[in-house]
Protein backbone atom coordinates (compact mmCIF):
# COMPACT_ATOMS: atom_id res chain seq x y z
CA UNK A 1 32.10 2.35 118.61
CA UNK A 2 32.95 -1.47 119.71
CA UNK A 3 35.19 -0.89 121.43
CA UNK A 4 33.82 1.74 123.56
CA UNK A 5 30.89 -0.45 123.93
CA UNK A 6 32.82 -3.30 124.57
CA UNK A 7 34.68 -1.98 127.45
CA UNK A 8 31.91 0.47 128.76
CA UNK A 9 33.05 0.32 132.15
CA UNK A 10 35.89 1.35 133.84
CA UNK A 11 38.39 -0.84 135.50
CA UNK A 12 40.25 -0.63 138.92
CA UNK A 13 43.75 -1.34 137.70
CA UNK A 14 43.20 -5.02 138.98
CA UNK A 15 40.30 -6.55 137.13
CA UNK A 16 39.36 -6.86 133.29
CA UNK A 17 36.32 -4.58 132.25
CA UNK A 18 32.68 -5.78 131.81
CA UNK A 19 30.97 -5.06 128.61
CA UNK A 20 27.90 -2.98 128.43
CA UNK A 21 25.94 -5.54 126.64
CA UNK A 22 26.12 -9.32 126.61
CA UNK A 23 27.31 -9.91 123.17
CA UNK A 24 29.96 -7.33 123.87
CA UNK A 25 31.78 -8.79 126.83
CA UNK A 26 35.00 -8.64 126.22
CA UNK A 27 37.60 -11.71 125.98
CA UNK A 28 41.31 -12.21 126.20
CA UNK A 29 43.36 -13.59 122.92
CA UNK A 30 46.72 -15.00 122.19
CA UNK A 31 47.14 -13.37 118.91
CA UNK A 32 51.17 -13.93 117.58
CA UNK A 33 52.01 -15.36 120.92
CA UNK A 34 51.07 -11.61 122.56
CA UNK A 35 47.75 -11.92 124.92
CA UNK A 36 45.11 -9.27 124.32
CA UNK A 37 42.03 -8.04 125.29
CA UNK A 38 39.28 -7.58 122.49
CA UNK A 39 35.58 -8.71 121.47
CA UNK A 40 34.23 -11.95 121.58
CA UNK A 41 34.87 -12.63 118.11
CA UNK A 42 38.60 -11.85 118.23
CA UNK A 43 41.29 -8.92 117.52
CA UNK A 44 39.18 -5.68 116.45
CA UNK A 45 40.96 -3.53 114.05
CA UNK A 46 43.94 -2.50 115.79
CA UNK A 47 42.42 1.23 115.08
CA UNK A 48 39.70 0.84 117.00
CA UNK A 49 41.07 0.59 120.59
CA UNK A 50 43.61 3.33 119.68
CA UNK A 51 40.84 5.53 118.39
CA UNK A 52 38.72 4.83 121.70
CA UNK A 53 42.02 5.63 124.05
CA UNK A 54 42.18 8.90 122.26
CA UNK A 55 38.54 9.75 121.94
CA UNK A 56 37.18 8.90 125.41
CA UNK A 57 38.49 10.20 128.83
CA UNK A 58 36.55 6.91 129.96
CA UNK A 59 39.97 4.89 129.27
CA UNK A 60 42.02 6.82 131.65
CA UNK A 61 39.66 9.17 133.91
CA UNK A 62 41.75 7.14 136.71
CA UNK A 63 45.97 6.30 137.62
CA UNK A 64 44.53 2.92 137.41
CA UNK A 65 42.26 3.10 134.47
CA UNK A 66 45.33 4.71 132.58
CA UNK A 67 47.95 2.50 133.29
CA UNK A 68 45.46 -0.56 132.44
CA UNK A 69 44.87 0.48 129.06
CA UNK A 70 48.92 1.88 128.34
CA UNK A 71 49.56 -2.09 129.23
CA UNK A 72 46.92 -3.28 127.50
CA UNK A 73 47.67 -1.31 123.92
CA UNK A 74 51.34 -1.79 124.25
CA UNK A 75 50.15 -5.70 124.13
CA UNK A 76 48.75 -5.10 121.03
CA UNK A 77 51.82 -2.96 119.67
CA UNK A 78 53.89 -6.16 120.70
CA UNK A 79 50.87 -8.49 118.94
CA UNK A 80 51.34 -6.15 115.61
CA UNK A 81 55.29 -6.49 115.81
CA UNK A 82 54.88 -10.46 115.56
CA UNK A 83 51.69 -10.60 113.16
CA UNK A 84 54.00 -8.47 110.70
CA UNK A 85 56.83 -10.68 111.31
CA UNK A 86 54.89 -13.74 110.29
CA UNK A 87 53.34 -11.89 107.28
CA UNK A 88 56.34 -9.20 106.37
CA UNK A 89 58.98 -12.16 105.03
CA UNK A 90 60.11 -10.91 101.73
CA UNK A 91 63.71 -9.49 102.24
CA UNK A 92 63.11 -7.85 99.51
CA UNK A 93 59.77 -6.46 100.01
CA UNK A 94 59.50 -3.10 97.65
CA UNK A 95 57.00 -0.65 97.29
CA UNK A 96 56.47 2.49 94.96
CA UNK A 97 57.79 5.97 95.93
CA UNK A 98 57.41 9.34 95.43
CA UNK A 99 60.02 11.78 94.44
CA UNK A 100 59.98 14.63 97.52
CA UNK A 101 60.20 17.62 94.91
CA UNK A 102 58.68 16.54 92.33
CA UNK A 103 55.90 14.16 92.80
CA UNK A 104 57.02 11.98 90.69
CA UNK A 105 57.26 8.19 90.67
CA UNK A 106 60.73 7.32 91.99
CA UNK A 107 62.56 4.28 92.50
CA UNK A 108 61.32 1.15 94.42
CA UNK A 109 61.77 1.22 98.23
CA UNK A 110 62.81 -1.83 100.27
CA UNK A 111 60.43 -1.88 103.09
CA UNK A 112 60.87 -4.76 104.98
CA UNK A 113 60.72 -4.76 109.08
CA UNK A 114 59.71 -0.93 108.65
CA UNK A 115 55.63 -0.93 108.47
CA UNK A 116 52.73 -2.83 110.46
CA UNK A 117 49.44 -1.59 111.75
CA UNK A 118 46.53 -3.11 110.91
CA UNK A 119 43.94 -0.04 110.72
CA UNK A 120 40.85 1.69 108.77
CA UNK A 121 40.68 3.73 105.14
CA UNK A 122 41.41 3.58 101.58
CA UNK A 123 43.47 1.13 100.17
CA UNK A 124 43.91 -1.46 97.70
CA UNK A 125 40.94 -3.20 98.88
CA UNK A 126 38.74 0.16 98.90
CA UNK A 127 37.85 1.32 101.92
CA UNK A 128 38.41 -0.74 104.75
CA UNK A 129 39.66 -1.87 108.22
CA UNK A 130 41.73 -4.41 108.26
CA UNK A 131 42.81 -6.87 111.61
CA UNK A 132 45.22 -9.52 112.41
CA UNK A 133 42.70 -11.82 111.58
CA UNK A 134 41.17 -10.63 108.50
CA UNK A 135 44.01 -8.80 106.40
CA UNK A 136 43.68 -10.12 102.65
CA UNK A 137 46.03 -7.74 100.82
CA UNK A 138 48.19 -7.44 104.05
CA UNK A 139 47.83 -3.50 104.47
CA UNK A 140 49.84 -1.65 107.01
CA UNK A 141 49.23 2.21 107.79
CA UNK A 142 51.32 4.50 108.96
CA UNK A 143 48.88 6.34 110.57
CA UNK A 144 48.18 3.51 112.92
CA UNK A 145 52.14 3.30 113.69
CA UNK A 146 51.88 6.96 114.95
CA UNK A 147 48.81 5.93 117.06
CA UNK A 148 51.17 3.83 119.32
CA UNK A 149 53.42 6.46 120.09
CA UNK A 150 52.09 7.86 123.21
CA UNK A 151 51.32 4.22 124.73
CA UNK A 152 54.80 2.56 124.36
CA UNK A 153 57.99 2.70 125.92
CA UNK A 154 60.98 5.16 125.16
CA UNK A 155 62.90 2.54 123.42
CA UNK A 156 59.57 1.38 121.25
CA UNK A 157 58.71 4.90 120.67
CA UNK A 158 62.40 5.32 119.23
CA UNK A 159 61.88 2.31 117.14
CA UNK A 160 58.63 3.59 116.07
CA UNK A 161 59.67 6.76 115.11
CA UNK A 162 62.97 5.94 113.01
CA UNK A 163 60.33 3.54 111.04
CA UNK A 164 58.03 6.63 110.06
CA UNK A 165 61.36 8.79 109.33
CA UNK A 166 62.65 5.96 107.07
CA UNK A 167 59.23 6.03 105.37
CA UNK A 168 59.27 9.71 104.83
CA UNK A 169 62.68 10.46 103.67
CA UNK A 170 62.42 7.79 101.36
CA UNK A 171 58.88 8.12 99.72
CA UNK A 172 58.56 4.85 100.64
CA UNK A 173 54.34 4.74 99.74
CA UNK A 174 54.14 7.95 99.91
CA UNK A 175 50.35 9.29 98.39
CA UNK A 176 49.67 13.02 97.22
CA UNK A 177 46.68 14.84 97.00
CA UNK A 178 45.73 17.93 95.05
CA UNK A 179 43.81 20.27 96.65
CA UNK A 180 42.91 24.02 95.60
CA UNK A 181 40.22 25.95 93.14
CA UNK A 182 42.01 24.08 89.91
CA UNK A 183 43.95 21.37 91.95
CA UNK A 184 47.42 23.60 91.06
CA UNK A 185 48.14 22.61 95.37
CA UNK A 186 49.85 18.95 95.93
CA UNK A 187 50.43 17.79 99.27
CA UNK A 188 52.47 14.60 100.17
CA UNK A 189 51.17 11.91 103.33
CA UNK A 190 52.16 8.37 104.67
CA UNK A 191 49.05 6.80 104.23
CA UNK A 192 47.89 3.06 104.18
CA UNK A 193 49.83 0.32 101.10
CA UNK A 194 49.77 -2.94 100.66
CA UNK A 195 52.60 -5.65 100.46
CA UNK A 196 50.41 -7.38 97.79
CA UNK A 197 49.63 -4.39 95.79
CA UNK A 198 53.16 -2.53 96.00
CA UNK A 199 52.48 -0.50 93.04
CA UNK A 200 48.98 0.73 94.21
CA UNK A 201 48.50 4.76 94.60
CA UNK A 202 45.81 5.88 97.55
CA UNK A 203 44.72 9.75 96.01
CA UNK A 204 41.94 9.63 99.10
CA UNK A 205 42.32 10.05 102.79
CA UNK A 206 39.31 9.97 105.26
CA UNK A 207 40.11 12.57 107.96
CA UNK A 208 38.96 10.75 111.00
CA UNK A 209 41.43 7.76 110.37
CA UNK A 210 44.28 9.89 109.37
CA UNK A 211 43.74 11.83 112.65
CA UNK A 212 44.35 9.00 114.81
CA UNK A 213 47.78 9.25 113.22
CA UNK A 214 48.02 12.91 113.76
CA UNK A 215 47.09 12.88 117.81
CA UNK A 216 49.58 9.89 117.96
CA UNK A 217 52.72 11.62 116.29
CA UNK A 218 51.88 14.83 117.74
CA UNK A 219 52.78 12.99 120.96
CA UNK A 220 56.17 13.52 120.24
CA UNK A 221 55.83 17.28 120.69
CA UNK A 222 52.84 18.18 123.07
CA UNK A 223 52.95 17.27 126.99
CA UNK A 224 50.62 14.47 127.80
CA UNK A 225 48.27 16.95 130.15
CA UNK A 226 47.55 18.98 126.78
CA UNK A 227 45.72 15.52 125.59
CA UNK A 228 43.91 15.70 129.10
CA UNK A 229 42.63 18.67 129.13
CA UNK A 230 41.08 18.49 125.71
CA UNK A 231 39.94 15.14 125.16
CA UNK A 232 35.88 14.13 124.73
């Protein structure tokens, strides 16, 4: 992973990481006004240091380690915020929905000021992982916006969570997939749309992106020393 690569060493609270190789040393950006810390070649997909806080007790295996990396990832939450500002300007930004009983199509959802996240998976643009730098058909994903939950403050976390809430009760994007011997099983999910593409349906979900979304939410229900114990 880059960014596991990228940041290969741990940090004393004090000091930016070193990377373990010399075209992965790591650099500091001021992306939307918000400073961050990613490759040399700019903002990663906002996934991928998410997916390497979860996946890798090297991020936190210290008090000083940890609270590097919760500042450091709140930066980008706060660098997503103002990239979706600058992007997210149509008042009257709809997208399709779903209808919550009965799968079908419903009415057009405003959804403007409710999605960012820049992350990987199927979209509009097939699969791929979008940055604040490289974003063509200006995806968001949900699944990214539940990634920050356990890295942000009460008040963002609130924030966060009445976004996905709004999304949900509203079908705002909303995919299904059918599942079972003769696909007679649907299941709804929040899963990545485009702003560009508003009418677009995602049918596909690749597990290991949608589970970054899955350990973030479930943040709002498990103590923190249950992700502790059982992380890589």
């Amino acid at each position: 992973m880059n960014y596991h690569t990228t940041f290969h060493t741990s940090v004393d609270g004090t000091s930016d990481p070193e990377g373990i190789a010399l075209h992965n040393q790591p650099q500091r950006f001021t992306q939307n006004g918000v400073e961050i810390i990613s490759g040399p070649w700019g903002p990663y997909s906002t996934f991928t240091p998410l997916f390497a806080w979860f996946a890798n007790k090297g991020f936190r295996h210290t008090e000083a380690n940890k609270a590097f990396w919760q500042y450091e990832l709140n930066q980008w939450y706060l660098a997503e915020l103002e990239y979706w500002k600058s992007i997210d300007t149509d008042t009257e930004q709809k997208i399709w929905s779903l209808n919550e009983d009965s799968f079908q199509q419903g009415d057009p959802v405003n959804i403007n000021g409710k999605v960012f996240g820049c992350g990987a998976g199927s979209s509009a643009g097939g699969y791929e992982a979008t940055s604040m730098k490289n974003n063509p058909y200006r995806t968001y994903g949900p699944h990214v916006m539940m990634s920050f939950l356990r890295v942000v403050n009460s008040t963002e976390k609130k924030s966060i969570n009445d976004k996905i809430e709004y999304l949900w009760t509203t079908g705002a994007g909303k995919s299904f997939k059918e599942y079972g011997h003769s696909a007679e099983k649907k299941v709804h999910f929040l899963w990545k749309q485009s702003l560009t593409e508003p009418s677009f349906q995602v049918h596909r979900v690749e597990g290991v992106d949608y589970g970054q979304g899955v350990l973030g939410y479930a943040g709002n229900f498990l103590p923190e020393s249950w992700f502790e114990e059982f992380m890589i």
